[in-house]
N, C-alpha and C. Protein backbone atom coordinates (compact mmCIF):
# COMPACT_ATOMS: atom_id res chain seq x y z
N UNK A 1 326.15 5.95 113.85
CA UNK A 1 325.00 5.48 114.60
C UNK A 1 324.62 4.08 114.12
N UNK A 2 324.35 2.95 115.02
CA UNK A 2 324.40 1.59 114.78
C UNK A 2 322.59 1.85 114.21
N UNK A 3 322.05 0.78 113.49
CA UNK A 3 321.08 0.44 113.26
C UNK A 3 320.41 -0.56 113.77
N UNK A 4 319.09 -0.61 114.17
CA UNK A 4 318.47 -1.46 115.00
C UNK A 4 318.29 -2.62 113.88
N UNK A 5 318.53 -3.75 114.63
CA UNK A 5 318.45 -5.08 113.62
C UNK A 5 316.83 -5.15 113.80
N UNK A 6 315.87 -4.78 114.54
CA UNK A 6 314.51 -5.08 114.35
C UNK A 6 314.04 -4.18 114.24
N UNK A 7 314.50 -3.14 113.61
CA UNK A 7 313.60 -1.63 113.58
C UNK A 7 312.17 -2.19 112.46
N UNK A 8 312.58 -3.15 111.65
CA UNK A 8 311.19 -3.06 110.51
C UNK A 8 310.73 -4.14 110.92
N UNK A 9 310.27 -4.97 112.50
CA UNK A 9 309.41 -5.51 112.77
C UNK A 9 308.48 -4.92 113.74
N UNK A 10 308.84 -3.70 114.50
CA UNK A 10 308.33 -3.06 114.95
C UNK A 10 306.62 -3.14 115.22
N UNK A 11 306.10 -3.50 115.79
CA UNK A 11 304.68 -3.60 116.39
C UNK A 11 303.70 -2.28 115.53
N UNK A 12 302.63 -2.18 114.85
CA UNK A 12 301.89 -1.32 114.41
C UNK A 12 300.59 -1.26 114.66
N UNK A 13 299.91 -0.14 114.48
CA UNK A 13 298.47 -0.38 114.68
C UNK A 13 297.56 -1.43 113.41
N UNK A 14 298.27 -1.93 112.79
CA UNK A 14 297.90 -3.23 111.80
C UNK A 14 298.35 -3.89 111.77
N UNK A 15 299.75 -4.37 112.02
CA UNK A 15 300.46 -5.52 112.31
C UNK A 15 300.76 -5.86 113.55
N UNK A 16 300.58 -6.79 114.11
CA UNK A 16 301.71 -7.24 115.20
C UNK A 16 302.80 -7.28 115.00
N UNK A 17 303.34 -7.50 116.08
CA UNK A 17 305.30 -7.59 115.94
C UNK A 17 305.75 -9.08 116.41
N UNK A 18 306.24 -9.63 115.23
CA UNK A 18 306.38 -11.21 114.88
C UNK A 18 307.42 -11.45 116.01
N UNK A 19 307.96 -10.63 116.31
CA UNK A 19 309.45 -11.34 117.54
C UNK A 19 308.64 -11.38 118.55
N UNK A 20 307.64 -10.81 119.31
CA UNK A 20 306.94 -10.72 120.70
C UNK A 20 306.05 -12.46 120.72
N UNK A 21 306.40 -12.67 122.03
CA UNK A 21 305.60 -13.73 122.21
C UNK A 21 304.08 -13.60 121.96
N UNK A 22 303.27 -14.94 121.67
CA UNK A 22 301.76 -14.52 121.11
C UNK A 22 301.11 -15.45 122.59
N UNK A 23 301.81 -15.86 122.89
CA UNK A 23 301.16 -16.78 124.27
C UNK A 23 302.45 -17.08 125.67
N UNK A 24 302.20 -17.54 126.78
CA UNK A 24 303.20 -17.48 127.99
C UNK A 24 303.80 -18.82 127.79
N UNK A 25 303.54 -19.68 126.94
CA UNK A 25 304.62 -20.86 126.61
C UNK A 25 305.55 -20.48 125.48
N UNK A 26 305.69 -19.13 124.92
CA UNK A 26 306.27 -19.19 124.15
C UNK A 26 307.57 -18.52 123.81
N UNK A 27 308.32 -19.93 124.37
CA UNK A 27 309.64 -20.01 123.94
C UNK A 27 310.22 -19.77 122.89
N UNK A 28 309.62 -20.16 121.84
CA UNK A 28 310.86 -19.93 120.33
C UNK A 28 310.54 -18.33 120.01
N UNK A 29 309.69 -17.77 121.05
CA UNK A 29 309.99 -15.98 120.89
C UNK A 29 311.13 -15.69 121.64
N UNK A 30 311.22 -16.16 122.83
CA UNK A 30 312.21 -15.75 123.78
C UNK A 30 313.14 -16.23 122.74
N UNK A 31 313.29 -17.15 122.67
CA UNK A 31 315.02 -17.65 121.94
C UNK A 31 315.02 -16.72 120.54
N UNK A 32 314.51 -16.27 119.47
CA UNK A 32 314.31 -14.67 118.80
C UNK A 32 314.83 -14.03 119.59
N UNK A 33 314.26 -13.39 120.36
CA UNK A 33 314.59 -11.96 120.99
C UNK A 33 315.89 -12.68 121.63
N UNK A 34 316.28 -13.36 122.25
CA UNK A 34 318.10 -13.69 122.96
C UNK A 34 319.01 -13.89 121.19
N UNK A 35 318.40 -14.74 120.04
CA UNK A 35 319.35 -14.20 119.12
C UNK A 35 319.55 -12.78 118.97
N UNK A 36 318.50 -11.98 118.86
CA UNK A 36 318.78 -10.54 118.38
C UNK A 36 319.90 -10.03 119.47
N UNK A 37 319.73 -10.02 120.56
CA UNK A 37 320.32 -9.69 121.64
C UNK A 37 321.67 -10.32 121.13
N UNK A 38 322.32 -11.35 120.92
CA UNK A 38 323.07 -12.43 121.12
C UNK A 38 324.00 -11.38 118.93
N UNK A 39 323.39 -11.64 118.58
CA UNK A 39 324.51 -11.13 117.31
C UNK A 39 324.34 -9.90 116.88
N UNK A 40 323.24 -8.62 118.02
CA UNK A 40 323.68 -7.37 117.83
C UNK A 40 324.86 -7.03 118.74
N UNK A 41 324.14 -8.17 119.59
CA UNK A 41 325.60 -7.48 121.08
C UNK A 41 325.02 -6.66 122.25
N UNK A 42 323.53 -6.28 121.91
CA UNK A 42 323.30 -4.82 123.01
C UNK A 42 322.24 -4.92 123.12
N UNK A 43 321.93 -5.10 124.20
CA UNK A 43 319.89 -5.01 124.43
C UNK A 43 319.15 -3.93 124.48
N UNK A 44 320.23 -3.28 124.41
CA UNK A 44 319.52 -1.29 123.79
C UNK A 44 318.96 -1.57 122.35
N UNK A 45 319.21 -2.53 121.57
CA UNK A 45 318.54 -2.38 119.96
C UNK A 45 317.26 -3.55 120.45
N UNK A 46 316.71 -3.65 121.71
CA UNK A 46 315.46 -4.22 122.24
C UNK A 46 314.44 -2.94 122.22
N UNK A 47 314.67 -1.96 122.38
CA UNK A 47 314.00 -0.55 123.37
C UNK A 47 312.69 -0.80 122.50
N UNK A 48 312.69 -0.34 121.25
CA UNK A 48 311.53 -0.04 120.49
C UNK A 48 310.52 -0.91 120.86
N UNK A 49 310.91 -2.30 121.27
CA UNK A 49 309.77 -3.65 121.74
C UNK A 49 309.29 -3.38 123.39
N UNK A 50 310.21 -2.60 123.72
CA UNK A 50 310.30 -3.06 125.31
C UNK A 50 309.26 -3.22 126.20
N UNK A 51 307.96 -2.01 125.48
CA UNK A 51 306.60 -2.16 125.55
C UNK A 51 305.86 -3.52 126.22
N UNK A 52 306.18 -3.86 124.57
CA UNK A 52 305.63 -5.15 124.04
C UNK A 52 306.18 -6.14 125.39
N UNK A 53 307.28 -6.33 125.66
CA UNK A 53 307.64 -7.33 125.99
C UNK A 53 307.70 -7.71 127.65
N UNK A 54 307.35 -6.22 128.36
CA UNK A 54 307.01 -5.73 129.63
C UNK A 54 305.56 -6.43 129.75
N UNK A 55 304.72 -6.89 128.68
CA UNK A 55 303.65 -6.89 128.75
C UNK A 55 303.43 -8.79 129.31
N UNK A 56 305.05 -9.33 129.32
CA UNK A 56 304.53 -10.98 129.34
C UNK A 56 305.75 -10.87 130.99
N UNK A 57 305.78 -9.88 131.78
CA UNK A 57 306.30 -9.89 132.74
C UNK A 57 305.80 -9.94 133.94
N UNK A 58 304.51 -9.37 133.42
CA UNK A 58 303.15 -8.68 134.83
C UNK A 58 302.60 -10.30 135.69
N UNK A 59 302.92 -11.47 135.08
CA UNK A 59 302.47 -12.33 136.11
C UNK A 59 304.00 -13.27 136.41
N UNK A 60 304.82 -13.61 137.27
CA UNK A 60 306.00 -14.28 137.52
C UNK A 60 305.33 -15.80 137.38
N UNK A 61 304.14 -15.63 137.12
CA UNK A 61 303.96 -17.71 137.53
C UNK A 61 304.04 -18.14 135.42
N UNK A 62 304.19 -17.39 134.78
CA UNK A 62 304.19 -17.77 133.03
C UNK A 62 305.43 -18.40 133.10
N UNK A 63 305.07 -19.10 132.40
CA UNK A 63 306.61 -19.66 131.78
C UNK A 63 307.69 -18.93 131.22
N UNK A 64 307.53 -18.16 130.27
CA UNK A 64 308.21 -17.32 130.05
C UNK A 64 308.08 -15.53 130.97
N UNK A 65 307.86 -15.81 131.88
CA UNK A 65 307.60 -14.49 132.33
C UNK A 65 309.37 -14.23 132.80
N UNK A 66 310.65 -15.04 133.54
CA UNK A 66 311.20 -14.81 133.74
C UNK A 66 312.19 -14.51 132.95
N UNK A 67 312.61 -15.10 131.60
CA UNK A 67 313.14 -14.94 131.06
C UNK A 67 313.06 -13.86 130.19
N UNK A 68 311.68 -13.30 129.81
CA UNK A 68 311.20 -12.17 129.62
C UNK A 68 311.95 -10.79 130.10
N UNK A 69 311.91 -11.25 131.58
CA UNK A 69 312.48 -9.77 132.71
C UNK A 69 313.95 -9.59 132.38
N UNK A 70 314.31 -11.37 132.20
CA UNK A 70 315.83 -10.77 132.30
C UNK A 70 316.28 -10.07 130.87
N UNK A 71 315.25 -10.26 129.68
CA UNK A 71 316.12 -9.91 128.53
C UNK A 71 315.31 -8.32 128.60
N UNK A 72 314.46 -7.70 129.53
CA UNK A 72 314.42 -6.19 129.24
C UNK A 72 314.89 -5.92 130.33
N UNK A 73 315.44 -6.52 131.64
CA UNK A 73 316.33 -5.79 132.59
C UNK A 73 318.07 -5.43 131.96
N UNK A 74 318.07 -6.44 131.16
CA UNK A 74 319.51 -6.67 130.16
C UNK A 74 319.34 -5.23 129.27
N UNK A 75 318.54 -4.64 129.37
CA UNK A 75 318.68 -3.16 128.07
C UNK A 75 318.63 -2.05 129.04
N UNK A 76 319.38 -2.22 130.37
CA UNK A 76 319.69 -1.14 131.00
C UNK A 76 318.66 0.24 131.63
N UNK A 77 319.90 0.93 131.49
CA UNK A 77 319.17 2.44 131.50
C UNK A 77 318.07 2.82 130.42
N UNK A 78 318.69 2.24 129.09
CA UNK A 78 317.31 2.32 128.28
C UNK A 78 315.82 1.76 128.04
N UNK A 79 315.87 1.12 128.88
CA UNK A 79 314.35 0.29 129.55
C UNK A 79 313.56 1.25 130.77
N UNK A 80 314.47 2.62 131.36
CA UNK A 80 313.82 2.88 132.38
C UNK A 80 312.74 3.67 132.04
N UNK A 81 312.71 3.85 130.56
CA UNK A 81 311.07 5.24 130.39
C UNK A 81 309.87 4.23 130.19
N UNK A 82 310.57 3.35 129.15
CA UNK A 82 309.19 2.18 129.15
C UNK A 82 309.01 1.29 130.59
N UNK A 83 309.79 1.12 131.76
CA UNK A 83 309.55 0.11 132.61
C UNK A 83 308.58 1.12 133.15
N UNK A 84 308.84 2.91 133.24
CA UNK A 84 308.27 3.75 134.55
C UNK A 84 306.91 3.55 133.92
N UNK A 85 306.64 3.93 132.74
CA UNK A 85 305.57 3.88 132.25
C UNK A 85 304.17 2.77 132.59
N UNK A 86 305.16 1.50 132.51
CA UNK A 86 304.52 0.73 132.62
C UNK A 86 304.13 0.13 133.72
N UNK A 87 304.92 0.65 134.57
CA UNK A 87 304.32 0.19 136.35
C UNK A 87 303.11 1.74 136.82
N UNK A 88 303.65 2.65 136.06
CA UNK A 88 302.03 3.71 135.99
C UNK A 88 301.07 3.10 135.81
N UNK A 89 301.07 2.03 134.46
CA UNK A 89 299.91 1.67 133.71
C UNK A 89 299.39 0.42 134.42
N UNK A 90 300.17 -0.33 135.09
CA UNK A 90 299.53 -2.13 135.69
C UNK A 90 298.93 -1.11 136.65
N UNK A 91 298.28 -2.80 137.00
CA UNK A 91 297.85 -2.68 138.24
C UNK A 91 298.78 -3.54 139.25
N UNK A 92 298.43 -3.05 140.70
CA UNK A 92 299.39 -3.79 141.76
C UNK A 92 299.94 -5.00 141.30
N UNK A 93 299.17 -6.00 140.92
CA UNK A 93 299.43 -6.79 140.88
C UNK A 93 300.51 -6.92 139.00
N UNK A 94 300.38 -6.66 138.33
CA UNK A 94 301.39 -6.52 137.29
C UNK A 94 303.09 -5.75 137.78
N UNK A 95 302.73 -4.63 139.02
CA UNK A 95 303.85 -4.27 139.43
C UNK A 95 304.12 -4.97 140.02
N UNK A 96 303.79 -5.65 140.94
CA UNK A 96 304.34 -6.73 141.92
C UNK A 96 305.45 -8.09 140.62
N UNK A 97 304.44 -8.21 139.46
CA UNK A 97 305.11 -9.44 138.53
C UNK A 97 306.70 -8.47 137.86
N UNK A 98 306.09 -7.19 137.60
CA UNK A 98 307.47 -6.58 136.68
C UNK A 98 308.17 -6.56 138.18
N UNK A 99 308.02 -6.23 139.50
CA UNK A 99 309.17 -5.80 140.40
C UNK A 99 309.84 -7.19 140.45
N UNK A 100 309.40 -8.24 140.09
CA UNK A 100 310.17 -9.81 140.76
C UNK A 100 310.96 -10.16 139.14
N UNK A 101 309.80 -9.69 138.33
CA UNK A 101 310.51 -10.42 137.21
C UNK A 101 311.61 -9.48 136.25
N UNK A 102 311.55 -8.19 136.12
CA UNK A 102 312.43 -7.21 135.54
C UNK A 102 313.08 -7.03 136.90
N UNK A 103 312.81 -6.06 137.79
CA UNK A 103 313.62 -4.65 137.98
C UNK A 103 314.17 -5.89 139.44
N UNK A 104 314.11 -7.05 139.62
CA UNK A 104 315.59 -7.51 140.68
C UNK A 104 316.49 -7.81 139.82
N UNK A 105 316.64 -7.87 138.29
CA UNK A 105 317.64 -8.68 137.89
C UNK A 105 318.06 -7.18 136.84
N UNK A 106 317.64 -6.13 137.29
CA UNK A 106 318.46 -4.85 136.90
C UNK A 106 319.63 -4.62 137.06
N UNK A 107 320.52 -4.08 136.66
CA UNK A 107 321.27 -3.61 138.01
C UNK A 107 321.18 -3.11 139.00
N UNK A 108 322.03 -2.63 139.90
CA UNK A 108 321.96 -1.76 140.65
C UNK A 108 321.71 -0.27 140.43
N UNK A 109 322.51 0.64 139.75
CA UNK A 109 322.17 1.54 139.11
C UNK A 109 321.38 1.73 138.50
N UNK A 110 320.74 1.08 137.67
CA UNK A 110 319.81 1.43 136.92
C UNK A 110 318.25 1.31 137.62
N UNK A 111 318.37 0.13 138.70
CA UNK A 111 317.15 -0.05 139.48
C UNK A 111 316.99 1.59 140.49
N UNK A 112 318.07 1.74 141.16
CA UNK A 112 318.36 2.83 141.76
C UNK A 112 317.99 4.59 140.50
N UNK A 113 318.57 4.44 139.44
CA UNK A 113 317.68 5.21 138.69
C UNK A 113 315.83 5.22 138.45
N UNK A 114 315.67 3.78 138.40
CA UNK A 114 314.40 3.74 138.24
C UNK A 114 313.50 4.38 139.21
N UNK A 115 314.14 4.32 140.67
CA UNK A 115 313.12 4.57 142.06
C UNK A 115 313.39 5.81 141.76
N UNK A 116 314.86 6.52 140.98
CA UNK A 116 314.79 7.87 141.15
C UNK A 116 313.45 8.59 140.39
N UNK A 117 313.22 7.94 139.09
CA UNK A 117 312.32 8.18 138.04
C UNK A 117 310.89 8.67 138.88
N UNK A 118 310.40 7.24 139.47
CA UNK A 118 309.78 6.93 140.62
C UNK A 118 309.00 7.95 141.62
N UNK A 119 310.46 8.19 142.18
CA UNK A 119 309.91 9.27 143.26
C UNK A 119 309.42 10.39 142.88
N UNK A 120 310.39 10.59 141.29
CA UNK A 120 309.58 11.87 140.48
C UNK A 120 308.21 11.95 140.37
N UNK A 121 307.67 10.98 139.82
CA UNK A 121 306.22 10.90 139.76
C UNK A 121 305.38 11.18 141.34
N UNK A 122 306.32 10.41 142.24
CA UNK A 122 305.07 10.41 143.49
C UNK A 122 304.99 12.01 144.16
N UNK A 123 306.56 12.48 143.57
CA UNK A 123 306.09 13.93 144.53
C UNK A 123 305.93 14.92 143.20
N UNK A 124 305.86 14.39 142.13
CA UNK A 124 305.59 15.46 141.10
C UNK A 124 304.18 16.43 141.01
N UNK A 125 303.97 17.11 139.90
CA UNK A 125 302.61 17.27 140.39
C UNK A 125 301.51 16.46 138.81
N UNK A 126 301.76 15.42 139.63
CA UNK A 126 300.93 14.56 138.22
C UNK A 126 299.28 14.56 139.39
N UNK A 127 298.25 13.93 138.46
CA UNK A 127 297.25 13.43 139.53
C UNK A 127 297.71 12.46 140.32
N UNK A 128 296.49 12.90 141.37
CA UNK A 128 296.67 11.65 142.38
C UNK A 128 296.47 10.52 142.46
N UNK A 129 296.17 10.03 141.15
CA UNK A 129 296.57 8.34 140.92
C UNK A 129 297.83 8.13 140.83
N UNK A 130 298.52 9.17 140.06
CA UNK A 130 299.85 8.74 139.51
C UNK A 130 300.44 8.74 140.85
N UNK A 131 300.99 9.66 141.28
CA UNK A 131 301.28 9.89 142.21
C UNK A 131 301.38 8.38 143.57
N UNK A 132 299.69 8.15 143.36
CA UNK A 132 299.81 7.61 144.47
C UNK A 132 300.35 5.88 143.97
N UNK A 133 300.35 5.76 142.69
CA UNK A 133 300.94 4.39 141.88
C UNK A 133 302.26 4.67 141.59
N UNK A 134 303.00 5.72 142.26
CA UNK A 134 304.53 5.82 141.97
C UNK A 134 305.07 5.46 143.19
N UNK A 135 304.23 5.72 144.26
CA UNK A 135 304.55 5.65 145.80
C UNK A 135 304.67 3.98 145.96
N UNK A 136 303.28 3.45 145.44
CA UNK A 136 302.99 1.81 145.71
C UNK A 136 304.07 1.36 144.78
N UNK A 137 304.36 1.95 143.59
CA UNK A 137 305.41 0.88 143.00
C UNK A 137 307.22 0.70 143.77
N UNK A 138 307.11 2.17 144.41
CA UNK A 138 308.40 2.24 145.15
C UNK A 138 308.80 1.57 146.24
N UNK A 139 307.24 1.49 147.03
CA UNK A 139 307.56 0.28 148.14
C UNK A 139 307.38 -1.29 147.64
N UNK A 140 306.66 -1.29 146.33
CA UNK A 140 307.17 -2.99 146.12
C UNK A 140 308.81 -2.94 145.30
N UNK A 141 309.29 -2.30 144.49
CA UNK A 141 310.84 -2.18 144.64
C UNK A 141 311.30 -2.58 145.71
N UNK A 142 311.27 -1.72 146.66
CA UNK A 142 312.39 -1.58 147.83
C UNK A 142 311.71 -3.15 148.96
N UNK A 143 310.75 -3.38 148.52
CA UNK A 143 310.23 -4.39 149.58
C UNK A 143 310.89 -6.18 148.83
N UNK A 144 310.68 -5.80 147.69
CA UNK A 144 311.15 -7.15 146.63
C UNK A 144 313.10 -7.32 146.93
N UNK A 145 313.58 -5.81 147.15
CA UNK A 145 315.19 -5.75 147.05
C UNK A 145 315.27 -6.52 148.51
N UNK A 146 314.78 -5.75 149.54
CA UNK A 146 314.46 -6.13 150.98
C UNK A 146 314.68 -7.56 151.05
N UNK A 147 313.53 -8.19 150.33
CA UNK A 147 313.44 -9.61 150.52
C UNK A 147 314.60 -10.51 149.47
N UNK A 148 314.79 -10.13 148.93
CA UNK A 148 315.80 -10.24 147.95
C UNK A 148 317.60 -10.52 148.67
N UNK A 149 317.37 -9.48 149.03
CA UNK A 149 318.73 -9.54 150.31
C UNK A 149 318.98 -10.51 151.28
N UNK A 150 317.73 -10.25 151.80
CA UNK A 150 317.64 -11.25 153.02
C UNK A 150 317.67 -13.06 152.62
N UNK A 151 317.49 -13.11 151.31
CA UNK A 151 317.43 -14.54 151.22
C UNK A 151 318.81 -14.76 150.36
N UNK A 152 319.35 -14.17 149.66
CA UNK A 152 321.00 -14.13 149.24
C UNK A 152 321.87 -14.56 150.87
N UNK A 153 321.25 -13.60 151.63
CA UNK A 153 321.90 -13.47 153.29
C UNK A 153 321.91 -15.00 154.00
N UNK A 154 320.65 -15.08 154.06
CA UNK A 154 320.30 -16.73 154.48
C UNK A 154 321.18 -17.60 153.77
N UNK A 155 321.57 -17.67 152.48
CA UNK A 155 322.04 -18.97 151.44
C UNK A 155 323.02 -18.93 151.23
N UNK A 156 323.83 -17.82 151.70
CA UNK A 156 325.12 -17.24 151.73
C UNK A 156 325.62 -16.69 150.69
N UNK A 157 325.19 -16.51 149.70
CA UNK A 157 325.46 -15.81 148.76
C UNK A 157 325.68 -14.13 149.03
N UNK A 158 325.79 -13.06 149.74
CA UNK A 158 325.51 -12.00 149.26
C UNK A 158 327.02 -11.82 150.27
C-alpha cells in the first residue's frame, strides 16, 4: 500500500492545511498541490484535501478556480464522494462554479458515475432538500455537458 506524500499536512480542527490555497490569487498553492501530483504520480494521494480544495472551485471567475477543478477532476473516481457531497452542501450557485470548473474536465466515466451517485440521492429517500439539490445539480451537469458539446461542435473540435 503506497503512502500518501501529504497525509501529515492534513487540515485539522487547529491547524490549517499549509498546501490549500489561503486566498483566489493563490498560485504558489496550486503549483504545491501540481508538485505533489507531479512526483507522486496519482491524484488519488490528493483525496484527503479534496474537501479543502472543492472549496476554491464554487466561483469559475477566481483565478485559481480553474486550475483548482482540473487538479481534483485529475483524482478520478476518487473525488466522486467528496465532489457528491459537496454539490449537496453549495448552493446553486457553487454547483453551477464546481459543474464548469471540476466535473467538465472529469472524465467521462467518472462524470457519468457522478450523475449515477446523483440520481441516488434525488430518488433516494434522503429529505427533500437533498433530494431536491441532487435533481438541480443533475440538470446543471447535463446542461454544462450540453453546452459543452455544442461549442466543441461549433469550433470543430469534437
Amino acid at each position: 500500500m503506497r503512502s500518501c506524500p501529504i497525509a501529515w499536512i492534513v487540515e485539522s480542527d487547529f491547524m490549517p492545511c499549509p498546501i490549500l490555497p489561503e486566498h483566489k490569487d493563490d498560485w504558489a498553492a496550486v503549483d504545491r498541490l501540481q508538485r505533489v501530483v507531479a512526483e507522486s504520480g496519482h491524484h488519488e494521494d490528493l483525496r484527503a484535501i479534496l474537501p479543502g480544495m472543492l472549496e476554491w472551485t464554487v466561483d469559475p471567475q477566481w483565478p485559481i478556480a480553474d486550475a483548482m477543478g482540473g487538479l481534483v477532476a485529475g483524482a478520478g473516481l476518487s473525488a466522486l464522494g467528496p465532489i457528491t457531497s459537496a454539490f449537496v452542501e453549495a448552493d446553486d450557485d457553487g454547483r453551477t462554479g464546481m459543474s464548469l470548473t471540476v466535473v467538465m474536465k472529469m472524465s467521462k466515466d467518472a462524470r457519468a458515475a457522478l450523475c449515477s451517485m446523483l440520481e441516488g440521492y434525488a430518488l433516494g429517500s434522503f429529505g427533500q432538500s437533498v433530494r431536491e439539490v441532487a435533481a438541480a445539480s443533475l440538470d446543471l451537469i447535463r446542461e454544462a455537458a450540453e453546452s459543452g458539446s455544442e461549442s466543441r461542435a461549433s469550433s470543430g473540435h469534437e
